[in-house]
N, C-alpha and C. Protein backbone atom coordinates (compact mmCIF):
# COMPACT_ATOMS: atom_id res chain seq x y z
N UNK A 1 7.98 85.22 -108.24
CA UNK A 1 7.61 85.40 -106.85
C UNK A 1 7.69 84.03 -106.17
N UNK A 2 8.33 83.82 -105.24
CA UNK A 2 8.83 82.73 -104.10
C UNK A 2 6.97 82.61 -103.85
N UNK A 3 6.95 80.89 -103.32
CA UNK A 3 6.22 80.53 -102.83
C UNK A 3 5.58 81.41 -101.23
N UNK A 4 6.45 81.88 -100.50
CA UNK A 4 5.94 82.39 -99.41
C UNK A 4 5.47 83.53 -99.50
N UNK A 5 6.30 84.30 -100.57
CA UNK A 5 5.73 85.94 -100.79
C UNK A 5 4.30 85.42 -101.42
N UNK A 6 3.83 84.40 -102.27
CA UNK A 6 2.65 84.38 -102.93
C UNK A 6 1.42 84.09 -101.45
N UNK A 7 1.44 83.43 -100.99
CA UNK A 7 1.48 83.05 -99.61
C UNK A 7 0.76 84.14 -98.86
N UNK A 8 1.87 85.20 -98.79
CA UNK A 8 1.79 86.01 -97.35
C UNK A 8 0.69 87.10 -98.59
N UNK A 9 0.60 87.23 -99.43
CA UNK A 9 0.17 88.24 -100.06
C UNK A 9 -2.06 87.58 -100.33
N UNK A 10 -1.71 86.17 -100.15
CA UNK A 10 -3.12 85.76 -100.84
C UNK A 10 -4.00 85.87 -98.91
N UNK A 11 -2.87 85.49 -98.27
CA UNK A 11 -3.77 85.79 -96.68
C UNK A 11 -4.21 87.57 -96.12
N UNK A 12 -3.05 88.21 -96.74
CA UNK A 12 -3.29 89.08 -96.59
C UNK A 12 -5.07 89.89 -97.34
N UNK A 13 -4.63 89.48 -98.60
CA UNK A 13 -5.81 89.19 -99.46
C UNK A 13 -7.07 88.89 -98.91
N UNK A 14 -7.15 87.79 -98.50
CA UNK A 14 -8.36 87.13 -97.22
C UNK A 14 -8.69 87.60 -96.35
N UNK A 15 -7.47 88.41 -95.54
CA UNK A 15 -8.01 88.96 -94.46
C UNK A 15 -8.50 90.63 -94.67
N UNK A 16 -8.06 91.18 -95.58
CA UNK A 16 -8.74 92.41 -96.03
C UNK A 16 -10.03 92.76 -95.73
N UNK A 17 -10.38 94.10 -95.04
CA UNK A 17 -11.36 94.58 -94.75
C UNK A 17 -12.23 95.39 -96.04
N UNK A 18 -13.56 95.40 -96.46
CA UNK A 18 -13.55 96.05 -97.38
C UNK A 18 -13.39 97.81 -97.34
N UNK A 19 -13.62 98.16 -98.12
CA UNK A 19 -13.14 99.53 -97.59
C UNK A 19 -13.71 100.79 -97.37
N UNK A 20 -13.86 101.61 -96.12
CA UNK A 20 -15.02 102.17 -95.78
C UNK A 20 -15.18 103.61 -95.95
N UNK A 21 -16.43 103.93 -96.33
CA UNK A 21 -16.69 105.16 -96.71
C UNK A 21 -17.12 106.57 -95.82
N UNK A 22 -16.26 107.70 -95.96
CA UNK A 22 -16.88 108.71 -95.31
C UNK A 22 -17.36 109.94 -96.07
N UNK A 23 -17.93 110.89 -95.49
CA UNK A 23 -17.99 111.98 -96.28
C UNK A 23 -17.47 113.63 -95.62
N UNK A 24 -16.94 114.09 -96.65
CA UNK A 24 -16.61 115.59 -96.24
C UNK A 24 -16.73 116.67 -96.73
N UNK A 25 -16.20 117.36 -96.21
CA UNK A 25 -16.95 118.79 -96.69
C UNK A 25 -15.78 119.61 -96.69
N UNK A 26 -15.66 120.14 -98.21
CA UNK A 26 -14.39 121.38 -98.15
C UNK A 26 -15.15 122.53 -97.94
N UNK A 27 -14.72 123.30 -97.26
CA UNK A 27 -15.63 124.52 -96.60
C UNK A 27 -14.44 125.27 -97.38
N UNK A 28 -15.51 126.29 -97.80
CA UNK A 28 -14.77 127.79 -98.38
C UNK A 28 -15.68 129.10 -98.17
N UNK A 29 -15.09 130.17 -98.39
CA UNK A 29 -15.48 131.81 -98.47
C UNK A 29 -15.22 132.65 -99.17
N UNK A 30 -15.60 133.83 -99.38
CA UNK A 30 -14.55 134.50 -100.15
C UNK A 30 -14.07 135.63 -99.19
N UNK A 31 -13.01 136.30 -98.83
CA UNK A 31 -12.80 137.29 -98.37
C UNK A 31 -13.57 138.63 -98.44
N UNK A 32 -13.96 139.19 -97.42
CA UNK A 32 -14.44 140.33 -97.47
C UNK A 32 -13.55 141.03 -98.17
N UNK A 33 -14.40 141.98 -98.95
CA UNK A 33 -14.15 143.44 -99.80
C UNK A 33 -12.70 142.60 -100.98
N UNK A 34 -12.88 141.41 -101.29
CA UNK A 34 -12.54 140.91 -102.55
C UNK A 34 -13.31 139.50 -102.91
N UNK A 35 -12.84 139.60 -104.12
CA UNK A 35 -13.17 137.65 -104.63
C UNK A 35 -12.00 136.43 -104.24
N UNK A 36 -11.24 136.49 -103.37
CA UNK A 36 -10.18 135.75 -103.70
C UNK A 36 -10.96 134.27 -102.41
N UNK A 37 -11.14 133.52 -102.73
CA UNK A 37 -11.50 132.35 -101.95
C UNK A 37 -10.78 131.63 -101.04
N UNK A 38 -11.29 131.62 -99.80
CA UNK A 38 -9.99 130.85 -98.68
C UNK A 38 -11.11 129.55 -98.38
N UNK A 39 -10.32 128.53 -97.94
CA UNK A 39 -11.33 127.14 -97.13
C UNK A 39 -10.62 127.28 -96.12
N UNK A 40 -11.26 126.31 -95.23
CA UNK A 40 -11.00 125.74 -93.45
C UNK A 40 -10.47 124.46 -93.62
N UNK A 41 -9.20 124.46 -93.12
CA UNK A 41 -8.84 123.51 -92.20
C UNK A 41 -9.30 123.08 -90.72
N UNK A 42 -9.38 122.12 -90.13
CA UNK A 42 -9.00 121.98 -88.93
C UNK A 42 -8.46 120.69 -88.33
N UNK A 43 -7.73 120.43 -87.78
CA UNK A 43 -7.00 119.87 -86.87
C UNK A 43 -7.92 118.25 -86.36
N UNK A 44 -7.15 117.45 -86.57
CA UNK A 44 -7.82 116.44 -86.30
C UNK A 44 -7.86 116.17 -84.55
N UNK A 45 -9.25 115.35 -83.74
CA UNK A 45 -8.50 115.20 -82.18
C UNK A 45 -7.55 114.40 -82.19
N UNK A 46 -7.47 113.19 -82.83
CA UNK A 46 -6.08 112.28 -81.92
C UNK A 46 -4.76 112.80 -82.22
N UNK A 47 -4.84 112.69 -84.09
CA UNK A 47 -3.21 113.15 -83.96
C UNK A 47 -2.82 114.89 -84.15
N UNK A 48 -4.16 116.24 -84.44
CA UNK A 48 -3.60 117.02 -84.64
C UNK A 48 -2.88 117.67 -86.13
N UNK A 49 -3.47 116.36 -86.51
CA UNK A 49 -2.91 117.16 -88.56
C UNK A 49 -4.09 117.19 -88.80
N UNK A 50 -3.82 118.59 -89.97
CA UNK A 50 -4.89 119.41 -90.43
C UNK A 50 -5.37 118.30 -91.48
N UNK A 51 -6.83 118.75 -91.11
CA UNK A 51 -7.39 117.70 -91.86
C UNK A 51 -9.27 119.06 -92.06
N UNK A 52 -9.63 118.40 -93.23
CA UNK A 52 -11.60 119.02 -93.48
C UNK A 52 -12.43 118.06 -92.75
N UNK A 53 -13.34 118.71 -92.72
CA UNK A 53 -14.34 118.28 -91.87
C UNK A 53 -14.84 116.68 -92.40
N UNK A 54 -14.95 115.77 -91.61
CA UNK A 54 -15.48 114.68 -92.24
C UNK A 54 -15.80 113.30 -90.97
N UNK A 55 -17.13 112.60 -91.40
CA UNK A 55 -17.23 111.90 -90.64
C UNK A 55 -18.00 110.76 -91.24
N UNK A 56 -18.67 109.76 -91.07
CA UNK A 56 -19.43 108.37 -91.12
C UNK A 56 -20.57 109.04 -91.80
N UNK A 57 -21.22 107.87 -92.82
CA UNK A 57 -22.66 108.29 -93.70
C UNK A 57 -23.32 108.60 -92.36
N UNK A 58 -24.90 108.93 -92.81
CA UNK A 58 -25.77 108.70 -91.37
C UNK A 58 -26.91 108.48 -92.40
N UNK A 59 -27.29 107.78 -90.93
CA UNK A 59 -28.77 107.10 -91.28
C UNK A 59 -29.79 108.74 -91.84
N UNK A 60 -30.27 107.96 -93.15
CA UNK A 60 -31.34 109.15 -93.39
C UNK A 60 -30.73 110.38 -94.14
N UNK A 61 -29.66 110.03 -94.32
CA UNK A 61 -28.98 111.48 -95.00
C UNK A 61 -28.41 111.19 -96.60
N UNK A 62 -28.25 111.87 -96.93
CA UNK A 62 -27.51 111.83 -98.44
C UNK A 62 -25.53 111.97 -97.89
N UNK A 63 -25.07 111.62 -98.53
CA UNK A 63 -23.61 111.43 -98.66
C UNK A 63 -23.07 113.61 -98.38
N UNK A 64 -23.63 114.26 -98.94
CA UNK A 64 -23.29 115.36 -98.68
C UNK A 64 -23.96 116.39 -97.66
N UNK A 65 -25.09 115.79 -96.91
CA UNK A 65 -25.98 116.10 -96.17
C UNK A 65 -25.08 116.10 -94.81
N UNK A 66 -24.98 114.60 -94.44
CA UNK A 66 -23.66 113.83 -93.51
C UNK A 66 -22.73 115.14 -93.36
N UNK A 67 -21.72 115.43 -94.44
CA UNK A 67 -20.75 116.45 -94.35
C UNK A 67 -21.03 117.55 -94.17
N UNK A 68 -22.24 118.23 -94.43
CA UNK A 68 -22.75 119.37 -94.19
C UNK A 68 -22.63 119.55 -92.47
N UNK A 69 -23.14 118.29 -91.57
CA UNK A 69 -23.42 117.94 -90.63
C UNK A 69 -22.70 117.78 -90.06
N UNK A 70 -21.47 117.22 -90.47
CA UNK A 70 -19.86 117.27 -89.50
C UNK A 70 -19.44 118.70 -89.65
N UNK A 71 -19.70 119.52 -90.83
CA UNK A 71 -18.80 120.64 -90.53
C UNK A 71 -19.51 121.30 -89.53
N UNK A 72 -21.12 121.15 -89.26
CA UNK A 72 -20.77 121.62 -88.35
C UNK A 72 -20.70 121.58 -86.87
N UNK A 73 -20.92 120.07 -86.63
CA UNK A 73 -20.54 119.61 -85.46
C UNK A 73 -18.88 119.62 -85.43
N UNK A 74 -17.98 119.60 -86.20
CA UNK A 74 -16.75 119.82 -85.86
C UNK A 74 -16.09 120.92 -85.92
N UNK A 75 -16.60 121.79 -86.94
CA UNK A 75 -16.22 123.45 -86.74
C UNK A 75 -17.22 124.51 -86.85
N UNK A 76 -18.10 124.30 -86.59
CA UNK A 76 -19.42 125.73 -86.47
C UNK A 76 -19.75 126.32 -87.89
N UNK A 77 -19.84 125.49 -88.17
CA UNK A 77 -20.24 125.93 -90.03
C UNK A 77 -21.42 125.72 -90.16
N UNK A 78 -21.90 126.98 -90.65
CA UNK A 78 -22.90 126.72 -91.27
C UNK A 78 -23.25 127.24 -92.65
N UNK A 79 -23.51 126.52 -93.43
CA UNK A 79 -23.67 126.64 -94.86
C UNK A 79 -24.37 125.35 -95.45
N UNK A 80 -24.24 125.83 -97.13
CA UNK A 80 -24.73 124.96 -98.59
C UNK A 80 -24.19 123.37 -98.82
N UNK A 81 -24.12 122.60 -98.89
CA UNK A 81 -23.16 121.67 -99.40
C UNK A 81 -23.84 121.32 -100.52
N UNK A 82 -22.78 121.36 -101.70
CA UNK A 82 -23.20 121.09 -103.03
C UNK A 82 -23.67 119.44 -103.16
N UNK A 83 -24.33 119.32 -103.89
CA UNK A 83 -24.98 117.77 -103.72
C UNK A 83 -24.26 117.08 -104.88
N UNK A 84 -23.13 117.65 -105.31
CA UNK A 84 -22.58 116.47 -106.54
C UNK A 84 -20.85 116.73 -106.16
N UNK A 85 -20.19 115.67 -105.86
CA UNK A 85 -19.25 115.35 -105.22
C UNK A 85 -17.76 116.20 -105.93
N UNK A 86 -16.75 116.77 -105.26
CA UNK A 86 -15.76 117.39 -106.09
C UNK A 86 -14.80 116.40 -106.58
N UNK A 87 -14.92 115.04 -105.84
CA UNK A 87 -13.23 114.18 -105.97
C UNK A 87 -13.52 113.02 -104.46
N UNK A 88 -12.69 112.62 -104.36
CA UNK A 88 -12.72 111.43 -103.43
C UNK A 88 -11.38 111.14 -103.03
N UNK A 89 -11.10 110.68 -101.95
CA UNK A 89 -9.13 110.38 -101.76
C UNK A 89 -9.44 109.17 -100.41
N UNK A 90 -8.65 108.65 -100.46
CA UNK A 90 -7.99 107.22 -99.81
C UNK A 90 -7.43 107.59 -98.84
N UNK A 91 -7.80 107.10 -97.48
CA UNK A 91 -6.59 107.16 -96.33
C UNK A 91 -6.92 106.11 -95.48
N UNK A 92 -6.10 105.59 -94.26
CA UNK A 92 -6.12 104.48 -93.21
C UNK A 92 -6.03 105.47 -92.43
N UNK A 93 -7.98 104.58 -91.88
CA UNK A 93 -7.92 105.64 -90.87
C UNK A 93 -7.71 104.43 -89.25
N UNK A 94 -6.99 105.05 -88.41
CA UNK A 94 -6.72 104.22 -87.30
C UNK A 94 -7.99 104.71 -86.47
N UNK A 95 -8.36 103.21 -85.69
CA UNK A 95 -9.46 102.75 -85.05
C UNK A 95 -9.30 103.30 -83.60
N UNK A 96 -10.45 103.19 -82.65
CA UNK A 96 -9.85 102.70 -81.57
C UNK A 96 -9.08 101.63 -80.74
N UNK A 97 -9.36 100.41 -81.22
CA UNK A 97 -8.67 99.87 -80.60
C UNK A 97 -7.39 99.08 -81.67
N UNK A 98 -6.85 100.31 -82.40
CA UNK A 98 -5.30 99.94 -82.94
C UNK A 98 -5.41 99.38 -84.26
N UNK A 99 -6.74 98.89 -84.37
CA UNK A 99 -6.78 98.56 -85.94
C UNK A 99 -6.95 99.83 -87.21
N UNK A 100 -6.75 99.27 -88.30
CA UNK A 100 -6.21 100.43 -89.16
C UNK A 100 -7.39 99.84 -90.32
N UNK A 101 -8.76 101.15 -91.16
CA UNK A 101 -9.22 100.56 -91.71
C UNK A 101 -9.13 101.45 -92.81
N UNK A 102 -8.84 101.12 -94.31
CA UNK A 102 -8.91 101.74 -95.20
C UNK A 102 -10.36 102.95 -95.54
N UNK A 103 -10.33 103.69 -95.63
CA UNK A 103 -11.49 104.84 -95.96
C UNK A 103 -11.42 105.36 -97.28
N UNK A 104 -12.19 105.62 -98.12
CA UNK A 104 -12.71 106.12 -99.43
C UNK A 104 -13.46 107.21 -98.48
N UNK A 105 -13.23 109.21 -98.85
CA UNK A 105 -13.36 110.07 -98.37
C UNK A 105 -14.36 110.74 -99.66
N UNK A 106 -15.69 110.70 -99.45
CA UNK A 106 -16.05 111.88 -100.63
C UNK A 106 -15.90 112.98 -100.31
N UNK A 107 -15.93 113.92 -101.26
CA UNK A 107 -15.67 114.91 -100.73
C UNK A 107 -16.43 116.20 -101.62
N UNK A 108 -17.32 116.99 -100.55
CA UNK A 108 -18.49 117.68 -101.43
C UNK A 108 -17.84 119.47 -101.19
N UNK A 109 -18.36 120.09 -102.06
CA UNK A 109 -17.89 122.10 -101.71
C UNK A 109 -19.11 122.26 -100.53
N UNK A 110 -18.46 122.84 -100.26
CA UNK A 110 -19.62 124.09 -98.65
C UNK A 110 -19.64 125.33 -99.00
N UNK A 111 -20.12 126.34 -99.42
CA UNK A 111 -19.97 127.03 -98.97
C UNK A 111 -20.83 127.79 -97.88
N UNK A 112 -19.81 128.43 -97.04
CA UNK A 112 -19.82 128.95 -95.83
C UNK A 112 -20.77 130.55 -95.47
N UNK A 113 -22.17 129.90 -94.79
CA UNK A 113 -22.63 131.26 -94.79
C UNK A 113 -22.50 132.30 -93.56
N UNK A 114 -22.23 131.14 -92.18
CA UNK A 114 -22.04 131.32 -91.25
C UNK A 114 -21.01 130.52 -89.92
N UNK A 115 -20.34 131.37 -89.34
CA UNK A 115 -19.83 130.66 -88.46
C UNK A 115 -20.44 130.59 -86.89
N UNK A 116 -21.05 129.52 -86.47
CA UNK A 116 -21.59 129.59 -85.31
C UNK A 116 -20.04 129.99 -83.84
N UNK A 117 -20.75 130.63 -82.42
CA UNK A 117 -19.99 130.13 -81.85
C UNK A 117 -19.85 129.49 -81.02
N UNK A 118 -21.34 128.55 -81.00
CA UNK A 118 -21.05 127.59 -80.00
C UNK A 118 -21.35 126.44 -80.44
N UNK A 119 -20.73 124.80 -80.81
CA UNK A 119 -21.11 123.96 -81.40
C UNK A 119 -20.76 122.50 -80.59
N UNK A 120 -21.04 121.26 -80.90
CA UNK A 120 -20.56 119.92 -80.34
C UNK A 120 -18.79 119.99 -80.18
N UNK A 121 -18.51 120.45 -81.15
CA UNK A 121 -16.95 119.63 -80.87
C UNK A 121 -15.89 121.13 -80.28
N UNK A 122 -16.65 122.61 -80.21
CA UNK A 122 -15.90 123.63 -79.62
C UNK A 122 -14.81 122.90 -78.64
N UNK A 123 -13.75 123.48 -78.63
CA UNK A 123 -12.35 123.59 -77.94
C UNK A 123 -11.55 121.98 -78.34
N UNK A 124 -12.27 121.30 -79.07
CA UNK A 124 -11.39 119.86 -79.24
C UNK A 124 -10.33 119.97 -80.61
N UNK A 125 -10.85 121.28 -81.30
CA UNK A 125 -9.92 121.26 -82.26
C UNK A 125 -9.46 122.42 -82.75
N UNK A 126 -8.48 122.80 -83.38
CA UNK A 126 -7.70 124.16 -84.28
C UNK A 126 -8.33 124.23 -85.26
N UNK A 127 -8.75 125.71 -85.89
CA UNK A 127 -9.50 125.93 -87.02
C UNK A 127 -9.05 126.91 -87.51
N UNK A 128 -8.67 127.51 -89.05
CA UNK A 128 -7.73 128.08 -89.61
C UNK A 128 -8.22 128.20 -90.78
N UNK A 129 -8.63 129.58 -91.16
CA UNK A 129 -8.99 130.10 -92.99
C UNK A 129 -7.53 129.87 -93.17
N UNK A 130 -6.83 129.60 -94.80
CA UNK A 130 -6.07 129.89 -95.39
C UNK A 130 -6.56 129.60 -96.92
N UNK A 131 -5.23 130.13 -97.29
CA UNK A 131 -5.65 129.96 -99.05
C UNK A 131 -5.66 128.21 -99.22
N UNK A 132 -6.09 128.15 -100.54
CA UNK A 132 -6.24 126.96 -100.85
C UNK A 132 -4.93 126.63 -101.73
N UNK A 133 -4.12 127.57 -101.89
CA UNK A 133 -2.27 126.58 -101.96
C UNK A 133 -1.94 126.50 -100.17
N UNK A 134 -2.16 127.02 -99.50
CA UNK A 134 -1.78 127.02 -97.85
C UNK A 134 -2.41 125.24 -97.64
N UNK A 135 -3.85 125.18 -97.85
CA UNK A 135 -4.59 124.06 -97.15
C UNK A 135 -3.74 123.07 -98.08
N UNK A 136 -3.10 122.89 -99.16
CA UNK A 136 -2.95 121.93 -100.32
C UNK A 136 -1.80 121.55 -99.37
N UNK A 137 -0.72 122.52 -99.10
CA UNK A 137 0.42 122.24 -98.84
C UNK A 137 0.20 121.66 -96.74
N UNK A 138 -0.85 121.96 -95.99
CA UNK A 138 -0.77 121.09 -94.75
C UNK A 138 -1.78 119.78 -95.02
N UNK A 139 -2.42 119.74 -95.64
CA UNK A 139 -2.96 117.77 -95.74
C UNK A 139 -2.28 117.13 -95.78
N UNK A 140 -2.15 115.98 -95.59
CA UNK A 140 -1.19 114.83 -95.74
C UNK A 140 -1.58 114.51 -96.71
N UNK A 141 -2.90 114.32 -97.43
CA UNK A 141 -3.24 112.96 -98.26
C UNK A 141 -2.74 113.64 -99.58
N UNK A 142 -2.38 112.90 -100.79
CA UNK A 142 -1.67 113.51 -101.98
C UNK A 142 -3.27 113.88 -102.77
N UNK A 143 -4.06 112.92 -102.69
CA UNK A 143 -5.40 113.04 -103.60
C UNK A 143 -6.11 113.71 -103.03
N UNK A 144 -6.15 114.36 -101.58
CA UNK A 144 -6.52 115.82 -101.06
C UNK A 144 -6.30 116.54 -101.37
N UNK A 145 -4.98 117.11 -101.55
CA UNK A 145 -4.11 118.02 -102.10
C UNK A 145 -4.75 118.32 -103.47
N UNK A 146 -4.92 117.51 -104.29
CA UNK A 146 -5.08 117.95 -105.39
C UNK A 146 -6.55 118.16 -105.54
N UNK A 147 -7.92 117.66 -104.87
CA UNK A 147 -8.69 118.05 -104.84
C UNK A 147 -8.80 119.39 -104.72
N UNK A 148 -7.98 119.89 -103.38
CA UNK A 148 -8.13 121.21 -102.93
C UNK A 148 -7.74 122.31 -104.26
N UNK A 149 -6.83 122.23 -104.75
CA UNK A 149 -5.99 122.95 -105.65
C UNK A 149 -6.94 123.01 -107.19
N UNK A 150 -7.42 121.62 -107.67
CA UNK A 150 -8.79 121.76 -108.69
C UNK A 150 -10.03 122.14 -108.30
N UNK A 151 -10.24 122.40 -107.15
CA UNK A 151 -11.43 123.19 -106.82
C UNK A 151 -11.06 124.64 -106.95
N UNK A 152 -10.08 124.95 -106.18
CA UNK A 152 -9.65 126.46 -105.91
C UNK A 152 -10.05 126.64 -107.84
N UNK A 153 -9.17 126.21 -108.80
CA UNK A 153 -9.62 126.75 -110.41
C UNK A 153 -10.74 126.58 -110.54
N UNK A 154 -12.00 125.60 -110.57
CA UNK A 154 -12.77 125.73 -111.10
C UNK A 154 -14.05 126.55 -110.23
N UNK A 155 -13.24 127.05 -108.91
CA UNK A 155 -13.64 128.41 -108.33
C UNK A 155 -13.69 130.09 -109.32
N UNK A 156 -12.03 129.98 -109.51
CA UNK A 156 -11.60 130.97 -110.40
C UNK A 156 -12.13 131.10 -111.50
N UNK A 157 -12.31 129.97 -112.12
CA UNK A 157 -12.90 130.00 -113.43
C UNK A 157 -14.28 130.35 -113.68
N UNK A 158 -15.14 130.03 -112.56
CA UNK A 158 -16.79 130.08 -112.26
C UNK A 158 -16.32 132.06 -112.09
N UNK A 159 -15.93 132.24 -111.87
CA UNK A 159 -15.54 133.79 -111.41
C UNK A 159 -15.54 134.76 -112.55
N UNK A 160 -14.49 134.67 -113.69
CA UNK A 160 -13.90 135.40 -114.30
C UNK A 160 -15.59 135.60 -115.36
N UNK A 161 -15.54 137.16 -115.81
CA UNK A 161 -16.53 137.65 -116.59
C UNK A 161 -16.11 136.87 -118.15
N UNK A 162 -17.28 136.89 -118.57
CA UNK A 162 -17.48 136.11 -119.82
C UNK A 162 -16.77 136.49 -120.95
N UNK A 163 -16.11 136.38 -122.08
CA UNK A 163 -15.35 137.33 -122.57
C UNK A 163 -16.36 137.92 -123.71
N UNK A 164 -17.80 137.89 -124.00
CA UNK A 164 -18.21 139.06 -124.68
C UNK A 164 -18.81 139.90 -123.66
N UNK A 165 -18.48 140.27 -122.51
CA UNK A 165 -19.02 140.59 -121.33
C UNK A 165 -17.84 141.57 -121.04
N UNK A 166 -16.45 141.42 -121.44
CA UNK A 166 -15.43 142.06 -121.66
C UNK A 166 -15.29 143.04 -122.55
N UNK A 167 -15.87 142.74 -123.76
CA UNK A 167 -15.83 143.53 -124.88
C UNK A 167 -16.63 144.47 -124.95
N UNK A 168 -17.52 144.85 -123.90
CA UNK A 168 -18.54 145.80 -123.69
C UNK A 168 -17.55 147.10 -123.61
């Protein structure tokens, strides 16, 4: 490595922000008159990609409390949030004023007991049941994706009857 690449890489280094934490909430259901489980997307305000509910710790809250709390100030949810985390994923999230800060996303299950219809963030965003290969395939983030997709199994799996429960 050239002196300048070592250089441009150790300032960069220096100037690094550390990296900041949010929390979210995968909201799910199961379909009426079956078991098959769908979650919520919705739509972010600035740019409009589907994104789960998620926002800043808060004072006084637990890490999954917070997310309980965005879903439903951002989509009228109301439900459970499990208190032990499913997975975590990485994204840059852009600021207001143009700066770009790395985010560590926890990310807790909801499930969904109710949908309100009137809440803080009504009409600012798109909100959409689909399956959880549907939600895998509109996230951007790759370590979303796969959150979504290992939850959906160890949904399925929490599901299926026991197998001496079979043999009856």
């Amino acid at each position: 490595m050239n002196i300048l690449n070592r250089l441009a890489t150790d300032v960069r280094l220096m100037f690094r922000r550390p990296v900041r934490m949010q929390c979210a909430a995968l909201c799910y259901r199961f379909k009426k008159k079956s078991a098959v489980p769908e979650m919520l997307l919705i739509t972010s305000r600035d740019t409009g990609r589907w994104v789960i509910p998620k926002g800043w710790p808060m004072e006084g809250k637990l890490c999954h409390e917070a997310a309980e709390r965005e879903a439903y100030e951002e989509a009228g949810v109301k439900g459970e949030a499990g208190a032990e985390r499913i997975g975590f994923y990485i994204y840059d999230k852009a600021m207001d004023h143009g700066l770009k800060v790395e985010c560590m996303v926890q990310v807790y299950p909801l499930v969904v007991l109710e949908m309100l219809k009137n809440f803080p963030e009504k009409g600012s965003r798109k909100m959409e049941w689909v399956s959880f290969e549907e939600g895998a395939s509109r996230v951007a983030e790759p370590m979303l994706k796969d959150i979504i997709l290992r939850f959906e199994q160890q949904l399925l799996a929490t599901m299926k009857p026991a197998p001496a429960a079979m043999a009856r």
